[in-house]
C-alpha atoms as a PDB file:
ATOM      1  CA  UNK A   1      52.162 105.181  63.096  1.00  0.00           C
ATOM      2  CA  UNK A   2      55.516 103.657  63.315  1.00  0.00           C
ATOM      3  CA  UNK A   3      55.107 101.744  66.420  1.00  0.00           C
ATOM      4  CA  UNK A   4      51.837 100.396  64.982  1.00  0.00           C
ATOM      5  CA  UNK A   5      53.490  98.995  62.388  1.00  0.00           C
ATOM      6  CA  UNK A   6      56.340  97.560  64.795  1.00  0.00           C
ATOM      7  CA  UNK A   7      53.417  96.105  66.612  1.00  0.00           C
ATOM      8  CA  UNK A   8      52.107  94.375  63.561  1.00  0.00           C
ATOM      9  CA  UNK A   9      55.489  93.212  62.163  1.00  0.00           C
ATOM     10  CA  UNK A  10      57.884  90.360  62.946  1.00  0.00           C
ATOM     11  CA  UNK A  11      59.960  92.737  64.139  1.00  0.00           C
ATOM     12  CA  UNK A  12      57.754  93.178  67.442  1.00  0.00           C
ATOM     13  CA  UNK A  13      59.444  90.981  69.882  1.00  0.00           C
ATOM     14  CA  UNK A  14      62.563  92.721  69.326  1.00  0.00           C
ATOM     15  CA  UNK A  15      60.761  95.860  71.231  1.00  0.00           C
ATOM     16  CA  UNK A  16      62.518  98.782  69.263  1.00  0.00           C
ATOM     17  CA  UNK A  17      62.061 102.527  70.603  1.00  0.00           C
ATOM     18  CA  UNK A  18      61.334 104.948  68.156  1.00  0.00           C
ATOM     19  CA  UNK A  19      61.239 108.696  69.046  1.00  0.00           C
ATOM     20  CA  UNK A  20      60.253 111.294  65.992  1.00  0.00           C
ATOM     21  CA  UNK A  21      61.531 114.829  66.060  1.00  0.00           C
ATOM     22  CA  UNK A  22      61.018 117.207  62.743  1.00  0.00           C
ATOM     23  CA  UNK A  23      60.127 114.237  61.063  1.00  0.00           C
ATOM     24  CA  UNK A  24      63.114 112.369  61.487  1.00  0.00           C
ATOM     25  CA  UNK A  25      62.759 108.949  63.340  1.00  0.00           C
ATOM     26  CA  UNK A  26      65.294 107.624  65.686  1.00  0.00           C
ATOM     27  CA  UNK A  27      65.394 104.061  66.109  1.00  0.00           C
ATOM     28  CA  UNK A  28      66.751 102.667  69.087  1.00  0.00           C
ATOM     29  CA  UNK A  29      67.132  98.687  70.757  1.00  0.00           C
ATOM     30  CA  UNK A  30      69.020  95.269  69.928  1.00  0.00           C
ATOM     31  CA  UNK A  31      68.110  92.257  67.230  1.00  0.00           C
ATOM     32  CA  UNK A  32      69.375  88.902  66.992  1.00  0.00           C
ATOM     33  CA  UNK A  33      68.432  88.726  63.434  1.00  0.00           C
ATOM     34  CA  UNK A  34      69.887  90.978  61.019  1.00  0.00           C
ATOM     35  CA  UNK A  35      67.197  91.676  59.144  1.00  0.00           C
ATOM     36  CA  UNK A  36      65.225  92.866  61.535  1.00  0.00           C
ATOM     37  CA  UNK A  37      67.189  96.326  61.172  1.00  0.00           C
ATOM     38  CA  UNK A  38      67.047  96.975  57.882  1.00  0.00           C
ATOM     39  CA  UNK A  39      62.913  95.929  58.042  1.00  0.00           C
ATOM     40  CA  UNK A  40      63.087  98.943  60.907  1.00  0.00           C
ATOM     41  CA  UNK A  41      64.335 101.579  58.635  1.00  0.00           C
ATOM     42  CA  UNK A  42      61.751 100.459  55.703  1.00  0.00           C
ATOM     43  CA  UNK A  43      58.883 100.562  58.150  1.00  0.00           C
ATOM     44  CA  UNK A  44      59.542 103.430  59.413  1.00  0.00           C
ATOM     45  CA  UNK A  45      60.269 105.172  55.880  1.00  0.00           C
ATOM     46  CA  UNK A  46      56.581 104.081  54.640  1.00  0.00           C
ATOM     47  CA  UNK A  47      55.143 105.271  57.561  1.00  0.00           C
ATOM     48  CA  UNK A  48      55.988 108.882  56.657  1.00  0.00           C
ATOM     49  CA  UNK A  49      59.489 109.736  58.274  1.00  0.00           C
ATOM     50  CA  UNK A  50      61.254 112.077  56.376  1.00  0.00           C
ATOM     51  CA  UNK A  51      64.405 109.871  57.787  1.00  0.00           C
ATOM     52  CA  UNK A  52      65.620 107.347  59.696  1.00  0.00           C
ATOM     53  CA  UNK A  53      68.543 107.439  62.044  1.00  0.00           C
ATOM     54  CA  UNK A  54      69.080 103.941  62.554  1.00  0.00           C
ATOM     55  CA  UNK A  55      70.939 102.870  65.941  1.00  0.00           C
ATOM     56  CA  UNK A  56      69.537  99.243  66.186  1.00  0.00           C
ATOM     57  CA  UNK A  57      72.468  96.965  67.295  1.00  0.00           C
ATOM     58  CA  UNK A  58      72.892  93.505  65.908  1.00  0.00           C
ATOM     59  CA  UNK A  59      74.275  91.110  67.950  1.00  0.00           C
ATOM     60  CA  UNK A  60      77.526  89.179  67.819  1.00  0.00           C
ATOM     61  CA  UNK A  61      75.894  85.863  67.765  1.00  0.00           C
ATOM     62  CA  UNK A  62      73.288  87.411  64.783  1.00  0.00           C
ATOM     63  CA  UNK A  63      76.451  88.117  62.858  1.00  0.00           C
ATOM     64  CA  UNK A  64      78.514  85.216  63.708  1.00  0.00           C
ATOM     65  CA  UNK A  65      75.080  83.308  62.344  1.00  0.00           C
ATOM     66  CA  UNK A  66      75.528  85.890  58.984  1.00  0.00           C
ATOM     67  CA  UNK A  67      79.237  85.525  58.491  1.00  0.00           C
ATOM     68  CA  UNK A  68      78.746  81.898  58.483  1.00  0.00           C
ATOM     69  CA  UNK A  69      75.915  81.511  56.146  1.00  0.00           C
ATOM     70  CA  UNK A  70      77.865  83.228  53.677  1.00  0.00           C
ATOM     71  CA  UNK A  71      81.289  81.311  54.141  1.00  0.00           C
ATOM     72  CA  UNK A  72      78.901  78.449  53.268  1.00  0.00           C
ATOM     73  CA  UNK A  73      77.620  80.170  50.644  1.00  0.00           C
ATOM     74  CA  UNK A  74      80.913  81.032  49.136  1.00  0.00           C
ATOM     75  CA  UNK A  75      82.208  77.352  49.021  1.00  0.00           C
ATOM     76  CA  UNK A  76      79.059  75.968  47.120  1.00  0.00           C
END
């Protein structure tokens, strides 16, 4: 169910592996936008995990991209 809803998603190109055990969903793989992650765990929540163990990695140029968005937000 979760990786249908991957498939369906945005999140799809990013090609996250999920494996379930006793309910609890591991997610696994690397985004280059930071949402992407958090989109992951709520997914995977609806889709009847009892919980997520998140390991997606964000990359440095995803939060280089994030740490400047806010600096600009911060001076407006």
């Amino acid at each position: 169910t979760i990786r249908a809803k991957f498939a369906k998603s945005k999140i799809s190109r990013n090609n996250f592996q999920v494996t379930v055990k006793n309910g609890i969903a591991t997610l696994t793989g690397t985004t280059d936008v930071i949402q992407h992650k958090g989109t992951a765990t709520r997914l995977s929540k609806t889709s009847g995990a009892r919980a997520v163990e998140n390991k997606i990695t964000v990359s440095d140029a995803a939060r280089e991209k994030a740490s400047q968005h806010l600096a600009g937000a911060r001076r407006a």
